[in-house]
Protein backbone atom coordinates (compact mmCIF):
# COMPACT_ATOMS: atom_id res chain seq x y z
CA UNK A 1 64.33 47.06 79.91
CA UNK A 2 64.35 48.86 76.54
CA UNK A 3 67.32 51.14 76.22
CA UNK A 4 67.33 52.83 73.25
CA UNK A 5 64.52 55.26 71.97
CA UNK A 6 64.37 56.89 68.36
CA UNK A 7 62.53 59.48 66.90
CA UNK A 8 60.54 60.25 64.00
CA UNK A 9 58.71 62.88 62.03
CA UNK A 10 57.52 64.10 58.86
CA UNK A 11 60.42 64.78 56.90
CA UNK A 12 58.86 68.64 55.54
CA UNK A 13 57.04 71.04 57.47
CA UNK A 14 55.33 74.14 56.29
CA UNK A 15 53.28 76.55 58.76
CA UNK A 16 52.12 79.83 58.89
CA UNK A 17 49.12 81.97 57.74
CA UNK A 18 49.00 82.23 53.81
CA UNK A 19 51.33 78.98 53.30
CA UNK A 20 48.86 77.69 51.29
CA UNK A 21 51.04 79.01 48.30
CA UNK A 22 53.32 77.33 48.64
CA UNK A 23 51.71 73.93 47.11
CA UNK A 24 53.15 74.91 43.53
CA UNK A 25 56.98 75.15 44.99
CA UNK A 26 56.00 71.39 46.76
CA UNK A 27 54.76 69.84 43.68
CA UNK A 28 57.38 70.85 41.64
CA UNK A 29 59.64 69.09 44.33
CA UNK A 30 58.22 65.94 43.55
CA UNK A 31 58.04 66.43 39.66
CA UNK A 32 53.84 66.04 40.13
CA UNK A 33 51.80 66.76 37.20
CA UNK A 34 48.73 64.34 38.28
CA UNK A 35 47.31 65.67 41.63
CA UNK A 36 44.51 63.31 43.53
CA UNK A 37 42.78 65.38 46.28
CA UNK A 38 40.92 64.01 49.01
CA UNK A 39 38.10 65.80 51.01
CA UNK A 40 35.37 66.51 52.56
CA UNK A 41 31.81 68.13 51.27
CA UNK A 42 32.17 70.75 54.24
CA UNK A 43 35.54 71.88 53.09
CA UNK A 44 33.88 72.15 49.67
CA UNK A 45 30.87 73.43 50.71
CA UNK A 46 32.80 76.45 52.86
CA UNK A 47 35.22 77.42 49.96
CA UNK A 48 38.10 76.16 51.72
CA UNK A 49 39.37 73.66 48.24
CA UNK A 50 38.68 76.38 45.92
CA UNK A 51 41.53 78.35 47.75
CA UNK A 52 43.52 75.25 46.86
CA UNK A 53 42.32 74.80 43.43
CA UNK A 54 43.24 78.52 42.31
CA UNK A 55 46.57 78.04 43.20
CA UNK A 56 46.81 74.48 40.95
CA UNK A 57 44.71 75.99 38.17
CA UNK A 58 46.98 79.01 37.50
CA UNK A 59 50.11 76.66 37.75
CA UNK A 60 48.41 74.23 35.37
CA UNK A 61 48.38 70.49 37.10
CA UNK A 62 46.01 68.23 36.06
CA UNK A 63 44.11 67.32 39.08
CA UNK A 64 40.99 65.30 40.20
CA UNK A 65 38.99 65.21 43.47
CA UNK A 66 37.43 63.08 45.74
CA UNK A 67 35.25 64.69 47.91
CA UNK A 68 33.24 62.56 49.42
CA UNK A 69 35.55 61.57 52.64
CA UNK A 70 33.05 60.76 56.05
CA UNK A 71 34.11 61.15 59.90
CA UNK A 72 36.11 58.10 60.63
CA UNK A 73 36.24 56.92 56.99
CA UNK A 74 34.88 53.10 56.54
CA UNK A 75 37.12 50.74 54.79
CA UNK A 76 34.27 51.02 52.17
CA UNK A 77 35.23 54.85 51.85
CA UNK A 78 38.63 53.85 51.38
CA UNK A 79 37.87 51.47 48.92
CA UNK A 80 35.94 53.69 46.69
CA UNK A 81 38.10 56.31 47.13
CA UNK A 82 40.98 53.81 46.08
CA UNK A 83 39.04 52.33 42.89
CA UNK A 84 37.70 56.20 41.99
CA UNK A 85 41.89 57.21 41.99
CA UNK A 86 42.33 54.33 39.53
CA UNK A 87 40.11 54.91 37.00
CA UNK A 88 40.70 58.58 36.91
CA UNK A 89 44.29 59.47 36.81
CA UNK A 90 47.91 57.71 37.82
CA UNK A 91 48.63 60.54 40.42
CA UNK A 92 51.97 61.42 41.09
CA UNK A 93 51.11 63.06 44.52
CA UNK A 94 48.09 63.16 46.81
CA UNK A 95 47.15 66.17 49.09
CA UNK A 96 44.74 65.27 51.90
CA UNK A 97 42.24 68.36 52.51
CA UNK A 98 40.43 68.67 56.07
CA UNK A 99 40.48 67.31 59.23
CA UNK A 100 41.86 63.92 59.64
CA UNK A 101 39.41 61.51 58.56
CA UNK A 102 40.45 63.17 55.07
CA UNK A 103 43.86 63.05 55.94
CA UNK A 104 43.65 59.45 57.44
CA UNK A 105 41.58 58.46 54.25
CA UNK A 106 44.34 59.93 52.36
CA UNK A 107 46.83 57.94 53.85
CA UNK A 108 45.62 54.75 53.32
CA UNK A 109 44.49 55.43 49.64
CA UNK A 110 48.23 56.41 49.13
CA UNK A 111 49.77 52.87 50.67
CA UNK A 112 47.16 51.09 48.02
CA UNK A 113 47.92 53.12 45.02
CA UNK A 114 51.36 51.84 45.92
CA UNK A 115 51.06 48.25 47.39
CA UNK A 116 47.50 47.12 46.24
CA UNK A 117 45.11 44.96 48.18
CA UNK A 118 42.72 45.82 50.93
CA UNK A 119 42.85 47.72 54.14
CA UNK A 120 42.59 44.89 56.59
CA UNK A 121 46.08 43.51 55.04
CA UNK A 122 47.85 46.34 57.06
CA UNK A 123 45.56 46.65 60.14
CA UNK A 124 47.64 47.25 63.37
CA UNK A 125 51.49 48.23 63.68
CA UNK A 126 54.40 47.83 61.65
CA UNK A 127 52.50 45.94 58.29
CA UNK A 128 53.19 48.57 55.73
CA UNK A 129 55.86 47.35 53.25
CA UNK A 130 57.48 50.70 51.99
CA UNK A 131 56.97 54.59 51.35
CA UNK A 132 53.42 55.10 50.25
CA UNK A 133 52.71 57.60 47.51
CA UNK A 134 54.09 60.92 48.44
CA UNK A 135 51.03 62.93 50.69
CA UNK A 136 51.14 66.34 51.61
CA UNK A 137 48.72 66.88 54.25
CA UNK A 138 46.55 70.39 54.58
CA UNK A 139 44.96 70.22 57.99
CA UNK A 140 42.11 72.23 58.38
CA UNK A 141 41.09 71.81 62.09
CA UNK A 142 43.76 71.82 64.86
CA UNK A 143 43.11 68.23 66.32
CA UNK A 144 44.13 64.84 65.12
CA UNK A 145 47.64 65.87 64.11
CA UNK A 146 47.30 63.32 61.17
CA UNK A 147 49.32 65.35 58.83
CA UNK A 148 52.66 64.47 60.82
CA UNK A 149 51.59 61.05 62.40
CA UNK A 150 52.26 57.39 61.47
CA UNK A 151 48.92 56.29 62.10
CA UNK A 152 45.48 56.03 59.91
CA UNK A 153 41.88 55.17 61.76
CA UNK A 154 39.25 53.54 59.56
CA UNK A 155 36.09 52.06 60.57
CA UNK A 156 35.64 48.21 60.27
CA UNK A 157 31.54 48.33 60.37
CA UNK A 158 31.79 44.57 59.69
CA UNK A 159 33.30 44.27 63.23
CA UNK A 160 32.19 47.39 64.72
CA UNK A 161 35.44 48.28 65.43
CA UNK A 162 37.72 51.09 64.40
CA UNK A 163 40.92 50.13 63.92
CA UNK A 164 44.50 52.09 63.50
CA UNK A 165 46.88 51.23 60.75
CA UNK A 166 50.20 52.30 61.94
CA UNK A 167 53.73 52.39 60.38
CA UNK A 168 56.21 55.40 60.07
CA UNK A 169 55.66 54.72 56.02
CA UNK A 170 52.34 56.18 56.79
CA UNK A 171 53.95 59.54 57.33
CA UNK A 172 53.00 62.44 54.89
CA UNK A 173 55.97 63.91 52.70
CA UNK A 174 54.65 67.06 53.59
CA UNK A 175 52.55 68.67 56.78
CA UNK A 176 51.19 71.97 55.54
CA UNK A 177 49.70 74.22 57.94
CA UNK A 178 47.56 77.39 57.07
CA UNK A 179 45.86 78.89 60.31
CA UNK A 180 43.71 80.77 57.60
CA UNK A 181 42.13 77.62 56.14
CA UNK A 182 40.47 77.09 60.28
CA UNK A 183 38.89 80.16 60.41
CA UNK A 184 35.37 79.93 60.83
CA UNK A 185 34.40 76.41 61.92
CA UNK A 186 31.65 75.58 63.70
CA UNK A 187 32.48 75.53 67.41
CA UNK A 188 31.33 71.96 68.07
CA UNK A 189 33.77 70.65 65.42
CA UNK A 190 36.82 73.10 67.13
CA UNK A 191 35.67 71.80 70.38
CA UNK A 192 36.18 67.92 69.44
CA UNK A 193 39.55 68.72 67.49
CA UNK A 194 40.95 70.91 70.15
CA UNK A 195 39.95 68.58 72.80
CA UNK A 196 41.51 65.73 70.76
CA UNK A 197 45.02 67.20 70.26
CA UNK A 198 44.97 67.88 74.08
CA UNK A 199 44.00 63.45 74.88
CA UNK A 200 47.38 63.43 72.21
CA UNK A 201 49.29 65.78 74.60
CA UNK A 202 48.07 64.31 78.32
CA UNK A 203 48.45 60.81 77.11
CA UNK A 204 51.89 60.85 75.36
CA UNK A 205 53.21 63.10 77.99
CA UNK A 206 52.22 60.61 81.05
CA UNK A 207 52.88 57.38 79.08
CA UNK A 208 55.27 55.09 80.52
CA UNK A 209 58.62 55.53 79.77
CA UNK A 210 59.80 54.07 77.02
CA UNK A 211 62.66 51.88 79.53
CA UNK A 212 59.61 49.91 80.91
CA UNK A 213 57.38 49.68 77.71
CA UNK A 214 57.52 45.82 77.70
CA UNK A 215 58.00 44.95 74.11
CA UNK A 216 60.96 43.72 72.21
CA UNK A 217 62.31 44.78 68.92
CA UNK A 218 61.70 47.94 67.29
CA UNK A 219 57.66 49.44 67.84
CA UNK A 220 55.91 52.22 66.92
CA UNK A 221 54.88 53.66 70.16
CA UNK A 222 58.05 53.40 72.43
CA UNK A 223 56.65 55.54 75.71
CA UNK A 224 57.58 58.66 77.02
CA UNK A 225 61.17 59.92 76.38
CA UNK A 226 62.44 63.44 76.52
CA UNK A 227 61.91 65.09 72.84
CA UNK A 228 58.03 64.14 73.20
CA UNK A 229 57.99 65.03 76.93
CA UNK A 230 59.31 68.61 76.30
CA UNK A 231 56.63 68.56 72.60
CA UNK A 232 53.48 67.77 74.40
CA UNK A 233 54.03 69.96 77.19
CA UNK A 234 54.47 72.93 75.11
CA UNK A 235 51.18 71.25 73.50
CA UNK A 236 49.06 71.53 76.51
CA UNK A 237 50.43 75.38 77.23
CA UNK A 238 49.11 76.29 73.98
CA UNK A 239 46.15 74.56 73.94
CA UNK A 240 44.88 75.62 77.49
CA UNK A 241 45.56 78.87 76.59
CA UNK A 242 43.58 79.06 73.53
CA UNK A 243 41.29 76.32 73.50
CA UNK A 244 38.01 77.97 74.83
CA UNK A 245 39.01 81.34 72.70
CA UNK A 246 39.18 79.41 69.30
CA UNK A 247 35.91 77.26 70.33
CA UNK A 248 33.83 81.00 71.03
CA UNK A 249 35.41 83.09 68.93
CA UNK A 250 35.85 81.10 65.56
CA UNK A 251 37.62 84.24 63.54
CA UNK A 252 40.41 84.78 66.46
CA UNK A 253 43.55 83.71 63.98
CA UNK A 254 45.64 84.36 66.99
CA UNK A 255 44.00 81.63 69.20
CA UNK A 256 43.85 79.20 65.90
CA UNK A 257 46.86 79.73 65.05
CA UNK A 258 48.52 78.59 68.71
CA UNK A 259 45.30 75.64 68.42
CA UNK A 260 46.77 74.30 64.97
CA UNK A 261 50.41 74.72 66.89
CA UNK A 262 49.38 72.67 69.51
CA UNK A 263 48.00 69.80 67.54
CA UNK A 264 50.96 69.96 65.21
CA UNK A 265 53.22 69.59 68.70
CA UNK A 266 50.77 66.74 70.18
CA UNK A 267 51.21 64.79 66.81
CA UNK A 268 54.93 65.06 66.87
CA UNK A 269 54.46 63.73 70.50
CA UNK A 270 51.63 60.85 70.70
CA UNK A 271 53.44 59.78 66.85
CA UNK A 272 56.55 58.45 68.96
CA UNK A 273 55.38 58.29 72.22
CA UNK A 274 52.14 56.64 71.83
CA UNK A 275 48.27 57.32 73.18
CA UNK A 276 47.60 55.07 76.13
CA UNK A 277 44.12 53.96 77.36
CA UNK A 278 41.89 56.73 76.47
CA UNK A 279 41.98 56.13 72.59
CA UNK A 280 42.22 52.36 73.78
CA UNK A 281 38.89 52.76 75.13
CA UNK A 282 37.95 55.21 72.68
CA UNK A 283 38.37 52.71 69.95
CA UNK A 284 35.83 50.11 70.54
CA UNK A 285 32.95 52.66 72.00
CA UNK A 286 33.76 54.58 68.38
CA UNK A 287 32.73 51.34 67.08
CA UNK A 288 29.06 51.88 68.90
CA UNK A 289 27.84 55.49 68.52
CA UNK A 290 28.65 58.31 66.06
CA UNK A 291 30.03 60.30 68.21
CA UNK A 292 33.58 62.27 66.59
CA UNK A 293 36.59 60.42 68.15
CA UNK A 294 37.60 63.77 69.63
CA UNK A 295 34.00 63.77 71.67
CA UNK A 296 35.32 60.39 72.81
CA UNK A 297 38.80 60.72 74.04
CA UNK A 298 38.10 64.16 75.07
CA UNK A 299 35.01 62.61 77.42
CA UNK A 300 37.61 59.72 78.68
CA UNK A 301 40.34 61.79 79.13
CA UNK A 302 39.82 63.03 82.77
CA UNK A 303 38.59 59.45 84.37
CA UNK A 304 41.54 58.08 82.54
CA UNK A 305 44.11 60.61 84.28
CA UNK A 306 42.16 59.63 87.87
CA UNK A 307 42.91 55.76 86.96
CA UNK A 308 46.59 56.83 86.44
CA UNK A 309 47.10 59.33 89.09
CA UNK A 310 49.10 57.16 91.00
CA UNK A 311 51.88 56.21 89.29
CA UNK A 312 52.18 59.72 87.61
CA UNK A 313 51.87 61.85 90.51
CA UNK A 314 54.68 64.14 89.42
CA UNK A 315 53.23 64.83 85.88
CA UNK A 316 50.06 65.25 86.42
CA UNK A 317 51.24 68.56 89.15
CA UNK A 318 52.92 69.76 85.79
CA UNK A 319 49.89 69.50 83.84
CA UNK A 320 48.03 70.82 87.18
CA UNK A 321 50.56 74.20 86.96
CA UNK A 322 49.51 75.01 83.27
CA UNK A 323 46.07 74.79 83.74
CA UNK A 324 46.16 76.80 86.84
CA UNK A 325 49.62 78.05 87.52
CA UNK A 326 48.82 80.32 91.14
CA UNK A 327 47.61 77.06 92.37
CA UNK A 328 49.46 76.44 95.79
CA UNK A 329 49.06 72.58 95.60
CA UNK A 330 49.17 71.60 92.08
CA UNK A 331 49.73 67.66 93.70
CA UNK A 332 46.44 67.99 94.93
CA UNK A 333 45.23 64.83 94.17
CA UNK A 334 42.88 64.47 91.06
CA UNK A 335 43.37 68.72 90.59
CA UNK A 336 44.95 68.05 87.14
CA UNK A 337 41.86 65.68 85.75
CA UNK A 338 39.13 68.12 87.40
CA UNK A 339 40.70 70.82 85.43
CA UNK A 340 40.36 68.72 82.36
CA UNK A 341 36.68 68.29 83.06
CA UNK A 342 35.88 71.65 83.28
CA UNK A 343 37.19 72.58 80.32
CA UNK A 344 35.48 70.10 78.60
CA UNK A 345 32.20 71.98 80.37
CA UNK A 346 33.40 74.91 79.23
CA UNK A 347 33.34 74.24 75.52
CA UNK A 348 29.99 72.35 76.11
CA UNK A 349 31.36 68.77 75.76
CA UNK A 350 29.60 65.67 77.31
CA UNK A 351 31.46 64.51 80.22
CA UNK A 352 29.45 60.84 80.60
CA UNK A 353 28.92 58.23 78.45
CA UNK A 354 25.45 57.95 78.84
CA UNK A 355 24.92 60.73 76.95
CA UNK A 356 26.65 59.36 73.68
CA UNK A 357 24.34 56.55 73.65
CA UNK A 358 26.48 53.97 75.37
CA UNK A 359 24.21 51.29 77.33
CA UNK A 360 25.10 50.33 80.62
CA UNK A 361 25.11 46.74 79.35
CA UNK A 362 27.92 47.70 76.64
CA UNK A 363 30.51 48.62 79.48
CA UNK A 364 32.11 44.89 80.42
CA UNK A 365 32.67 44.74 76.38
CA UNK A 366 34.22 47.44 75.75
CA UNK A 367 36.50 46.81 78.98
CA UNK A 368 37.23 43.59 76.83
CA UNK A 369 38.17 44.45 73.80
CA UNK A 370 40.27 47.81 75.43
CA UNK A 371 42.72 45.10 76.96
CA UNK A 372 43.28 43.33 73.92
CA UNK A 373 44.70 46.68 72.02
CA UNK A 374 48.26 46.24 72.90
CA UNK A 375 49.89 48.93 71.51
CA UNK A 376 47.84 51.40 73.24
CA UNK A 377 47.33 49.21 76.50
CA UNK A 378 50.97 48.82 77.11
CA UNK A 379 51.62 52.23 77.06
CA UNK A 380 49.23 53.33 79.70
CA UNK A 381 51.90 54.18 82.60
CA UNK A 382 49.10 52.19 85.37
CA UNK A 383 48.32 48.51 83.95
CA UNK A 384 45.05 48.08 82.52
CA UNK A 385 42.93 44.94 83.94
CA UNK A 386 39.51 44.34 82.53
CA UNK A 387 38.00 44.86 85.79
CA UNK A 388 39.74 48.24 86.84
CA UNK A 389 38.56 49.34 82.98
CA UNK A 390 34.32 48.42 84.26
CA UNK A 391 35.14 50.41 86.96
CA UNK A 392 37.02 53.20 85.11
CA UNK A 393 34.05 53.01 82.87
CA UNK A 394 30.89 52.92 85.39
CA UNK A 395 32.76 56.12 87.15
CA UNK A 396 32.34 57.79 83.02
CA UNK A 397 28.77 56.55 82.52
């Protein structure tokens, strides 16, 4: 029995609509004069960098960008994004600019500005050697929660596989958070962050506690213990309330603003509690379709809760009260998951595999590899077996 659980965060945080200038008074904290920015052609393309780039124009910072960031960055994104920093500038800070593949990207171009070497020398938990290059993070979707986690996906196409790099060094300095800069997005990308942050909420909220995690020495994802319990509930609140408002109505600031809330509170959550077996799962189908992790865990999400129901009956009737609080018998069995999947119906999100482009055949695989991702696995309160995980994933097909 583990007896002892700590928590972590991102040691600045910065949110609110218009907080976007305050990047002069956070670069001037760190003495920066060479700013590396990494995004994303649609944050170019909708004039959300130039909002950034007034503000570090008219302060005078010498500053180049990298804009070419994909979903789920490949380690050959980071790699050119790495060798790009290096032959234009020694930057002094980096500011990741989008949703968290740019954020993720940025991450891990920050730990090899510092360390060197190549991605797949810090795959998994607890490999980074020291602080990475200081990062302030500029979400612009309310989903991932990257700018305040410890953990950075990236695609391994080699082994069709994506795979999480995870340390509490990976932490940005800085998580800034501008409601402003979400306005606007398409609702399929809302949909697939939103849905995201709220796998980050469930997941973390019903891990196992961290007592009967069974791991020794100090890990990254320690299970469920009272600060992230009391986080990711307050996560689900606001993103129930508000997730089908931002999805239809893309210029409701109020509803984006609680949305980029809610992620913020999921990442604070899932970062020391830990994601169980939906991004387990998530991780090796990611490796077969192009479908947006969100789609993926968002999809699982609802089969996963079913699997789990009975070890967790008392959290999922707390979930079951948010989503419909005049229900009489919110331990209904299977009421909290069914409210999950019609919400994912209600922001027109695929609720089978099938429909990703999964093949039937693919299923025993993926049950494979899931089993083999430990720090996820472990963390899922009900234990995963390969052949409950076919099941699990014939039920989602």
């Amino acid at each position: 029995m583990r007896n002892v659980w700590e928590y972590f965060s991102t040691r600045n945080i910065i949110f609110g609509n218009g907080s976007i200038q305050k990047i002069d008074k956070l670069l001037k904290r760190y003495n920066a004069k060479n700013v590396f920015i990494i995004t994303d052609q649609g944050i170019v393309q909708a004039g959300i960098l130039e909002k950034l780039l007034k503000h570090l124009k008219f302060h005078d910072y010498q500053f180049v960008i990298y804009d070419q960031a994909t979903p789920e960055p490949p380690i050959s994104s980071v790699l050119e994004a790495y060798s790009f920093s290096k032959n234009e500038l020694n930057p002094d800070v980096i500011i990741g600019l989008g949703g968290g593949s740019s954020i993720d990207l940025a991450k891990v171009v920050a730990l090899l500005i510092e360390y060197g070497g190549h991605p797949r020398d810090y795959f998994e938990e607890g490999n980074v050697p020291g602080p990475i290059t200081p990062l302030i993070a500029i979400p612009t979707t309310a989903g991932t929660g990257s700018e305040v986690t410890s953990v950075a996906v990236v695609n391994d196409t080699e082994n069709n596989l994506k795979v999480g790099i995870s340390d509490n060094y990976l932490r940005p300095a800085v998580a800034l958070l501008d409601p402003e800069l979400t306005i606007g997005l398409p609702p399929y990308v809302t949909a697939c962050a939103g849905i995201d942050a709220l796998s980050h909420a469930i997941e973390s909220y019903t891990a196992l506690e961290y007592k009967h995690i069974n791991a020794s020495g100090d890990i990254l994802f320690q299970g469920s213990f009272p600060i992230t319990d009391a986080l990711a509930l307050k996560a689900i609140e606001l993103i129930r309330e508000n997730l089908v408002l931002a999805v239809h109505q893309g210029n409701n600031l109020k509803a984006l603003e609680n949305m980029l809330a809610g992620s913020l509170l999921a990442g604070m959550a899932f970062s020391n509690a830990g994601n169980a077996l939906a991004h387990a799962l998530a991780y090796p189908i990611g490796g077969k379709v192009k479908s947006p992790h969100g789609e993926i865990t968002g999809l699982l999400l609802p089969y996963v809760m079913r699997y789990n129901y009975s070890v967790s009956r008392d959290k999922m009737a707390k979930i079951t009260q948010i989503f419909s609080p005049h229900n009489e018998k919110p331990e209904a069995i299977y009421a909290a998951a069914d409210a999950v999947e019609e919400l994912l119906q209600d922001i027109n999100l695929p609720t089978k595999l099938s429909s990703l482009g999964i093949k039937e055949e693919d299923l025993e695989e993926i049950a494979s590899k899931t089993v083999h991702i430990e720090r996820l696995a472990r963390n899922n309160p009900k234990t995963p077996r390969k052949e409950n995980l076919v099941e699990l994933l014939q039920k989602a097909y």
